[in-house]
C-alpha atoms as a PDB file:
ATOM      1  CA  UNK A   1    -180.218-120.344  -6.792  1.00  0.00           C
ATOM      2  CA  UNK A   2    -178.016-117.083  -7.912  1.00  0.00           C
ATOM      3  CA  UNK A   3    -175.651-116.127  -9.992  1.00  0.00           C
ATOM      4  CA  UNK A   4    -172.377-116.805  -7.965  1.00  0.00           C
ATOM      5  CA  UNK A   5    -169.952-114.105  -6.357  1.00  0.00           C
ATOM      6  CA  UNK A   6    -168.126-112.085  -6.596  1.00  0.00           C
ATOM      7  CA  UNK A   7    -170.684-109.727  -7.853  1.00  0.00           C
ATOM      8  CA  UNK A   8    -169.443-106.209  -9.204  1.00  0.00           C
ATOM      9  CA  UNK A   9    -171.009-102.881 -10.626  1.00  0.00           C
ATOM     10  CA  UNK A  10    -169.860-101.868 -13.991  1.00  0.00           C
ATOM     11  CA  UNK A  11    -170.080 -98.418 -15.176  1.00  0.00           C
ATOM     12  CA  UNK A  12    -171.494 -97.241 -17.908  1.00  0.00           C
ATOM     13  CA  UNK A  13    -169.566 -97.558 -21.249  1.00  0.00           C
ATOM     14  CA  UNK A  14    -169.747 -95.918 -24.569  1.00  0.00           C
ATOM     15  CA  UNK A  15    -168.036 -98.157 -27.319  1.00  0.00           C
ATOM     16  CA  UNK A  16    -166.398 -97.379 -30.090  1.00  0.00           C
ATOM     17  CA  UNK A  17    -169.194 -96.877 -32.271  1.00  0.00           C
ATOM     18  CA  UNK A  18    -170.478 -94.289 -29.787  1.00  0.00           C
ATOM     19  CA  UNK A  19    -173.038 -96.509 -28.399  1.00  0.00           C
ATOM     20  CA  UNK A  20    -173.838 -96.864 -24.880  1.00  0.00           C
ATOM     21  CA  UNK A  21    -173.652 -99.944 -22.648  1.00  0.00           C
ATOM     22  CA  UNK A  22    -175.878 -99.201 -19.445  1.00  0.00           C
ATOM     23  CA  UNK A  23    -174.511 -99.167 -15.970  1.00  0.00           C
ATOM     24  CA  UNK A  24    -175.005-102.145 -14.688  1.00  0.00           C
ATOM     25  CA  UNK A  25    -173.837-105.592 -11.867  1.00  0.00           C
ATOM     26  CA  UNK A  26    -171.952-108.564 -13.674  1.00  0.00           C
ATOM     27  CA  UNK A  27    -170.867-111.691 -11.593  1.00  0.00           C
ATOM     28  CA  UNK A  28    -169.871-115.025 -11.430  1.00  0.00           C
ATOM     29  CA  UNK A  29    -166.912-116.103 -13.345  1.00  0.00           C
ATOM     30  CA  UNK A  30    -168.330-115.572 -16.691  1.00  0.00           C
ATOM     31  CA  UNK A  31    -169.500-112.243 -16.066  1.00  0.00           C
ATOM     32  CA  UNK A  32    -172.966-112.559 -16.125  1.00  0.00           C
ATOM     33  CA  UNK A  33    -175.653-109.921 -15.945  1.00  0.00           C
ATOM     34  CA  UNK A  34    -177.042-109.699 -12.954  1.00  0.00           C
ATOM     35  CA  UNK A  35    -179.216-106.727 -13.575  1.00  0.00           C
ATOM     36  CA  UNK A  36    -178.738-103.478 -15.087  1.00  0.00           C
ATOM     37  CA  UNK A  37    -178.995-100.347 -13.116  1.00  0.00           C
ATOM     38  CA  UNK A  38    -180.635 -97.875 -15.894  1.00  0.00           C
ATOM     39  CA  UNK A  39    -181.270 -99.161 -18.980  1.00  0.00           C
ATOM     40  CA  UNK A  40    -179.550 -98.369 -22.245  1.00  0.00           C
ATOM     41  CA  UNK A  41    -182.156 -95.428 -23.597  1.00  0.00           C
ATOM     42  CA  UNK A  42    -181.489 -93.768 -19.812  1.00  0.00           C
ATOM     43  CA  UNK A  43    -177.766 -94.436 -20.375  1.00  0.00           C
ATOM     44  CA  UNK A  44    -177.983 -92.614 -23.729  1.00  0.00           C
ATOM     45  CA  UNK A  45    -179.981 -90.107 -22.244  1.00  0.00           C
ATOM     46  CA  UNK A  46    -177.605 -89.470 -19.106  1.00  0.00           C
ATOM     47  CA  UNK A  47    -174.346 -89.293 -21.197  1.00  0.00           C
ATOM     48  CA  UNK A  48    -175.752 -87.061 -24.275  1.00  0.00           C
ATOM     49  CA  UNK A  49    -178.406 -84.409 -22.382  1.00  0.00           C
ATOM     50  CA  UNK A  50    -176.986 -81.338 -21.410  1.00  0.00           C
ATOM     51  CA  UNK A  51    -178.716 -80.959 -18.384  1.00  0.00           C
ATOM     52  CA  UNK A  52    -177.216 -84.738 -16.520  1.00  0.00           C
ATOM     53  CA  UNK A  53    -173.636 -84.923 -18.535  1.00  0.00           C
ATOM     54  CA  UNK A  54    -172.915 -88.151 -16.664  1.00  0.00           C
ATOM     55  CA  UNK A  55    -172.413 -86.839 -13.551  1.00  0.00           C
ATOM     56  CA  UNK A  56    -172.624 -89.652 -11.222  1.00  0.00           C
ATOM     57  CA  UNK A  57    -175.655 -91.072  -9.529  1.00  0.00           C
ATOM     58  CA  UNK A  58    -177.633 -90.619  -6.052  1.00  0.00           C
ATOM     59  CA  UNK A  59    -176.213 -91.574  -3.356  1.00  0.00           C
ATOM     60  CA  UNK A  60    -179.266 -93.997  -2.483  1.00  0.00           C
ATOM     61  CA  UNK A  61    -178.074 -95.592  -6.113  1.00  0.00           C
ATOM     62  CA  UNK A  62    -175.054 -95.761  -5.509  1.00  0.00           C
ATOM     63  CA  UNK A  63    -175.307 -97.444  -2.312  1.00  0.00           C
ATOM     64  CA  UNK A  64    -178.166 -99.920  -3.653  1.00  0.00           C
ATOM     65  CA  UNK A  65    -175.673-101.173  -5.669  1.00  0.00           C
ATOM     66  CA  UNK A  66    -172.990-101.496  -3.754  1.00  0.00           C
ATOM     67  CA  UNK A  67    -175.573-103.531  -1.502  1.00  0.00           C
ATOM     68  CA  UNK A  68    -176.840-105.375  -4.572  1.00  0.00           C
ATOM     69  CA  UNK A  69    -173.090-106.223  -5.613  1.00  0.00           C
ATOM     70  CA  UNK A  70    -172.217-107.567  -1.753  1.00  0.00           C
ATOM     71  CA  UNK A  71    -175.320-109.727  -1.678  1.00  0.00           C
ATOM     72  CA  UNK A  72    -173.361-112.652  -2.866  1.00  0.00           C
ATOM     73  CA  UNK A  73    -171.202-112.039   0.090  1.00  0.00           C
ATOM     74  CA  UNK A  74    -173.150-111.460   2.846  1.00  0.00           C
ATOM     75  CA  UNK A  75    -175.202-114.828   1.920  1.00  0.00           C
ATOM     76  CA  UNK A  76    -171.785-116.772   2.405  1.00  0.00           C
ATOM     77  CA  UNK A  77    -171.161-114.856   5.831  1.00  0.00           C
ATOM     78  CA  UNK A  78    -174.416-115.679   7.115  1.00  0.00           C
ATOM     79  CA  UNK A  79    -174.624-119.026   6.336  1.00  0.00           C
ATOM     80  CA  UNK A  80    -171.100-119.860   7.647  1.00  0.00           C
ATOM     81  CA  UNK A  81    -171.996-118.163  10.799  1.00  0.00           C
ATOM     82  CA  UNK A  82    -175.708-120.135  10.902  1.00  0.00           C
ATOM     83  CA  UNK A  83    -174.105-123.100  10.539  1.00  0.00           C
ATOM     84  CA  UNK A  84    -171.695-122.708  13.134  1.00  0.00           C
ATOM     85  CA  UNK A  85    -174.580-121.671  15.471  1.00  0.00           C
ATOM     86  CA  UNK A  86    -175.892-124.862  14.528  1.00  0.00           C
ATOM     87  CA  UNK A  87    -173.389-126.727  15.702  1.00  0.00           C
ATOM     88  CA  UNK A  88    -173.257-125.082  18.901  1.00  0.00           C
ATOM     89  CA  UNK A  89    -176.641-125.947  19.458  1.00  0.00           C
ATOM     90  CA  UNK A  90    -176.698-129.477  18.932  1.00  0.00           C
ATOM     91  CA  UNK A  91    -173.426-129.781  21.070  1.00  0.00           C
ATOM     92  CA  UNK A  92    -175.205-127.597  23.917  1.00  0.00           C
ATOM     93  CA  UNK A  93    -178.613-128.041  23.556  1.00  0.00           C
ATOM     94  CA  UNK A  94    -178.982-124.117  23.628  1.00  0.00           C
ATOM     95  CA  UNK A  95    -181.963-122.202  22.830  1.00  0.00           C
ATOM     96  CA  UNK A  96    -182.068-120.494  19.482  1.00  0.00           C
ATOM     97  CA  UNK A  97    -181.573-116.577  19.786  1.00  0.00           C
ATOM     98  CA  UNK A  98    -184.215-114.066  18.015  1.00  0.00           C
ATOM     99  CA  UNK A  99    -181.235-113.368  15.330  1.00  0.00           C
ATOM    100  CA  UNK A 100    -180.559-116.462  14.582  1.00  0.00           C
ATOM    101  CA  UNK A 101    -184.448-117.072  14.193  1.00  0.00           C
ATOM    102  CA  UNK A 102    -183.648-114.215  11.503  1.00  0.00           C
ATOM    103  CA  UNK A 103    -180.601-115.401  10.221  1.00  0.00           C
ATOM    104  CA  UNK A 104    -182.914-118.476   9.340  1.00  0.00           C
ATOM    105  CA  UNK A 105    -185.212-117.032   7.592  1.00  0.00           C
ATOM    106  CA  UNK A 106    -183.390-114.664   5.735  1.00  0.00           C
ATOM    107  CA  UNK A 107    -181.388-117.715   4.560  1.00  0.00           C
ATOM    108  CA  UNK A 108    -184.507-119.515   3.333  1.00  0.00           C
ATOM    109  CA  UNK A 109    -185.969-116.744   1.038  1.00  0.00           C
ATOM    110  CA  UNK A 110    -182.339-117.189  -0.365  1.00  0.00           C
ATOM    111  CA  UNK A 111    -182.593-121.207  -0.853  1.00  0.00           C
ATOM    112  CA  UNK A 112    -186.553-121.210  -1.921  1.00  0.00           C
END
């Protein structure tokens, strides 16, 4: 089980009262956190120091996130395309291909 899609990356905040709400992923329909990506002393620090000033994130972070935030996603893609495979093979008696063999287990670290 998972929080449900669509998943999204927030970006760091600073409220009114000049506190700071860390960068983070929310999903589902309620917004829930999914996980935060720096917590809210490294937010501090990365808005305030005069060395950082906010100015963005690695690219590796960056992308981890926007993998993180597809995750939802991709597990829908890949289990509408098992399934179909599936189907296929029951109908044709086919053998199962090496990807699919992934696509399986992939799909049951998911559903544990």
């Amino acid at each position: 089980m998972h929080t449900p899609g669509p998943w999204k990356v927030i970006e760091r905040e600073i409220l009114e009262d000049k506190s700071v709400y860390p960068r983070r992923i929310d999903g589902g329909v309620m917004n829930m956190h999914v996980c935060f990506l720096e917590t809210p002393a490294v937010a501090h620090a990365y808005t305030y120091s005069d060395g950082w000033k906010g100015k963005g994130f690695s690219e590796f972070q960056q992308g981890n996130a926007r993998l993180i935030a597809a995750a939802p996603d991709l597990y829908a893609a890949l289990l509408a395309m098992f399934n179909e495979a599936t189907a296929r093979h029951a109908a044709n008696m086919t053998e199962w291909t090496d990807a699919e063999y992934a696509a399986r287990a992939a799909l049951a670290k998911v559903e544990v």
